[in-house]
Protein backbone atom coordinates (compact mmCIF):
# COMPACT_ATOMS: atom_id res chain seq x y z
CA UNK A 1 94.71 104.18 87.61
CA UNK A 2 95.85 105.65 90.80
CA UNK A 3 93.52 108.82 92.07
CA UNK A 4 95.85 111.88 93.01
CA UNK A 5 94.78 113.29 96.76
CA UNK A 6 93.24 116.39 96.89
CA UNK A 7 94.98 119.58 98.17
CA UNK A 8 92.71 119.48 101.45
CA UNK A 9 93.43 116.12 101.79
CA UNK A 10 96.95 116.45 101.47
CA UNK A 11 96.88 118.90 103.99
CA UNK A 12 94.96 117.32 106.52
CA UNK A 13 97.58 113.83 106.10
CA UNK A 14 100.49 116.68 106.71
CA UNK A 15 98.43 118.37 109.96
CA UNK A 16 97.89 114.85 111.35
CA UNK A 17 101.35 114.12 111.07
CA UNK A 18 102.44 116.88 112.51
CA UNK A 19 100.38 116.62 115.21
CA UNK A 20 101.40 113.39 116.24
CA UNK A 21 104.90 114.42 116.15
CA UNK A 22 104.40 117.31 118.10
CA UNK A 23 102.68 115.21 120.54
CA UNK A 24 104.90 112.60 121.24
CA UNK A 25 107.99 115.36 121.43
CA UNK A 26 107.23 116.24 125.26
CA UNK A 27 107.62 112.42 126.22
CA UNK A 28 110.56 111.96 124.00
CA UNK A 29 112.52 115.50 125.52
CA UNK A 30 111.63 113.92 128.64
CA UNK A 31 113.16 110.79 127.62
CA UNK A 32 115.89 112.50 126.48
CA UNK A 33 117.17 114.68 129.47
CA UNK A 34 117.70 111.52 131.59
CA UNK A 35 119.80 109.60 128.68
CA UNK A 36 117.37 106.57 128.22
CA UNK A 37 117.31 104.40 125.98
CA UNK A 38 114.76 105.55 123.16
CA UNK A 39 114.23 109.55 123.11
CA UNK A 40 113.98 112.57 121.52
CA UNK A 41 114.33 111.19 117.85
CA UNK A 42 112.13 107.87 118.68
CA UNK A 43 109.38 108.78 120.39
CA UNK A 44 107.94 111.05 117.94
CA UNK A 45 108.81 108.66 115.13
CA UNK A 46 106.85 106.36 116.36
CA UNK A 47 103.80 108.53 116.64
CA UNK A 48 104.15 109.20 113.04
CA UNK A 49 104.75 106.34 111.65
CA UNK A 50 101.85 105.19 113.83
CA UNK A 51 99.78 107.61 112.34
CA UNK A 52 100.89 107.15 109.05
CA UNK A 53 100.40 103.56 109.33
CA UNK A 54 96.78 104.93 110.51
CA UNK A 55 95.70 106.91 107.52
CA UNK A 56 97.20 104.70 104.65
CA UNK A 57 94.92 101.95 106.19
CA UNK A 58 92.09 104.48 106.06
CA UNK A 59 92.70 105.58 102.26
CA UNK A 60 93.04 101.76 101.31
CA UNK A 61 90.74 99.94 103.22
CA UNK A 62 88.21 102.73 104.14
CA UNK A 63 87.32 103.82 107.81
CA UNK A 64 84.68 101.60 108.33
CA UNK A 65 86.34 98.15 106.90
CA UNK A 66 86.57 95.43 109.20
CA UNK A 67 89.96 95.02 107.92
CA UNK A 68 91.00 98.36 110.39
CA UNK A 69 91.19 95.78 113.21
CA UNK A 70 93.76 93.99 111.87
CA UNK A 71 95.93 97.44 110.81
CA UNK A 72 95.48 98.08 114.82
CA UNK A 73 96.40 94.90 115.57
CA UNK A 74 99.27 94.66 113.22
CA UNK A 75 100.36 98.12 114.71
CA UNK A 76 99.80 97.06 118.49
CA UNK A 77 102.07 94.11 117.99
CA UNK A 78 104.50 96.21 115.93
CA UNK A 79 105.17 98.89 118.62
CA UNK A 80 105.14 96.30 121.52
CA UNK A 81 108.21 94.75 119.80
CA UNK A 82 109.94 98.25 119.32
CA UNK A 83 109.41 98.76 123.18
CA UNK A 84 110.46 95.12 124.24
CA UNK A 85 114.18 96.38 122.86
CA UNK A 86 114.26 98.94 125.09
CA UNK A 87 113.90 96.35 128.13
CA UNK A 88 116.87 94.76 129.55
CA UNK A 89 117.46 92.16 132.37
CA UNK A 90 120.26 92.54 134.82
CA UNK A 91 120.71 89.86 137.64
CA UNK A 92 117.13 89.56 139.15
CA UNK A 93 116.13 92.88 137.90
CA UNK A 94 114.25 94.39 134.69
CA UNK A 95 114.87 98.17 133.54
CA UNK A 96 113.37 99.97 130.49
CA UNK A 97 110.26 98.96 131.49
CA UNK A 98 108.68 102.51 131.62
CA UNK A 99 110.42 103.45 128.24
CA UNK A 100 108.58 100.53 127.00
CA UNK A 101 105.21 101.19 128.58
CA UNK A 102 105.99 105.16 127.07
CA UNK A 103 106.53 104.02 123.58
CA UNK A 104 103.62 101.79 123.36
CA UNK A 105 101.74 105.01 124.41
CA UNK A 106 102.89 106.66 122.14
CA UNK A 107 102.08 104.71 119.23
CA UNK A 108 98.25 104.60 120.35
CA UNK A 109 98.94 108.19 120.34
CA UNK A 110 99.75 108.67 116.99
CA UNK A 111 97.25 105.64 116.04
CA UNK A 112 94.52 108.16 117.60
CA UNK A 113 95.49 110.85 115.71
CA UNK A 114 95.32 109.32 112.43
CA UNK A 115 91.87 108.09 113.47
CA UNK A 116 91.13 111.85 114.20
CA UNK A 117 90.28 110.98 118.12
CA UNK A 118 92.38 114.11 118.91
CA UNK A 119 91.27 114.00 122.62
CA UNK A 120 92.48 110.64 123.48
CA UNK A 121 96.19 111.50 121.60
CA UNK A 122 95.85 114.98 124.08
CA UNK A 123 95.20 112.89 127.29
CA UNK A 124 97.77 109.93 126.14
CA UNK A 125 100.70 112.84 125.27
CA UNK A 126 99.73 114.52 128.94
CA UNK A 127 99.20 111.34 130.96
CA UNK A 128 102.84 109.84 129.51
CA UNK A 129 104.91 112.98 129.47
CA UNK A 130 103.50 113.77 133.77
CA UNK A 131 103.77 110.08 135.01
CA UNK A 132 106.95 109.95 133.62
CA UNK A 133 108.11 113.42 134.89
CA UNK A 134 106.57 113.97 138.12
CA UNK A 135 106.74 109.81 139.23
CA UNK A 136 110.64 110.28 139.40
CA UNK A 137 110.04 111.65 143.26
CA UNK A 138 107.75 109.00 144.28
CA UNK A 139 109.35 106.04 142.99
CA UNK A 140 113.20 107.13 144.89
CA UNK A 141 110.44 107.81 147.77
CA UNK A 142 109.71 104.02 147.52
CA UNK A 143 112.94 103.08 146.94
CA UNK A 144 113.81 105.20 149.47
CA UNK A 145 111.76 103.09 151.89
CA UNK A 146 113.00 99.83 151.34
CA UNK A 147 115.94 98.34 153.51
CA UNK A 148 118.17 95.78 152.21
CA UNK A 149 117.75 91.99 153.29
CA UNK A 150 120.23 90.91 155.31
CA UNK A 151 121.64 87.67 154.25
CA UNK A 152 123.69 86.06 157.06
């Protein structure tokens, strides 16, 4: 016979979620406003689903079961697959690469969350959302800086 969650639990699965969502929202605008690949809609789904994925491994296996390493690792693999889509290969040269790198982010984001390791999710969701914003400068810097071969 299945138990039915109590109210305060029921909350707290809701505040997580919403957490994570609101987390991962700032990376996905971001995202977004220069027409990538994955953005406002998949970023924070990730984080939830991360999360989610998170707390239905707590209720069933407990917090403390050795079995929570393989839900990470399950989830690890899981989001690195969603992010190797967003990857493609022209010619010599590999794009999506920092969509990819954001999304995996973003699912130990939401993972963190639903572990209730709010700082790390903070600091993950701050780190992502400036690299990716305030690297766009730096990297046409560098790109910026580097002449064309000649090929005679």
């Amino acid at each position: 016979m299945m138990m039915m969650p109590s109210l305060w639990e029921t909350l707290s699965h809701i505040v997580s979620l919403a957490l994570a969502y609101a987390l991962a929202l700032p990376v996905g605008w971001d995202r977004e406003k220069d027409e990538r690949s994955a953005g406002i809609r998949t970023f924070p789904l990730v984080a939830i689903a991360s999360c989610g994925f998170v707390l239905v491994g707590i209720a069933i296996l407990g917090r403390t079961s050795p079995a929570q390493a393989r839900l990470l690792e399950g989830l690890i693999t899981g989001v690195g697959f969603i992010g190797g889509g967003a990857i493609l290969k022209h010619g010599g040269k590999a794009s999506g690469t920092a969509t990819a790198a954001s999304l995996w982010a973003t699912g130990a984001l939401g993972a963190a969350v639903g572990y209730g390791l709010y700082d790390i999710a903070a600091v993950l969701s701050l780190t992502t959302f400036l690299t990716l914003h305030y690297s766009r400068p730096l990297k046409r810097a560098s790109q910026d800086q580097v002449e064309p071969v000649d090929r005679q």
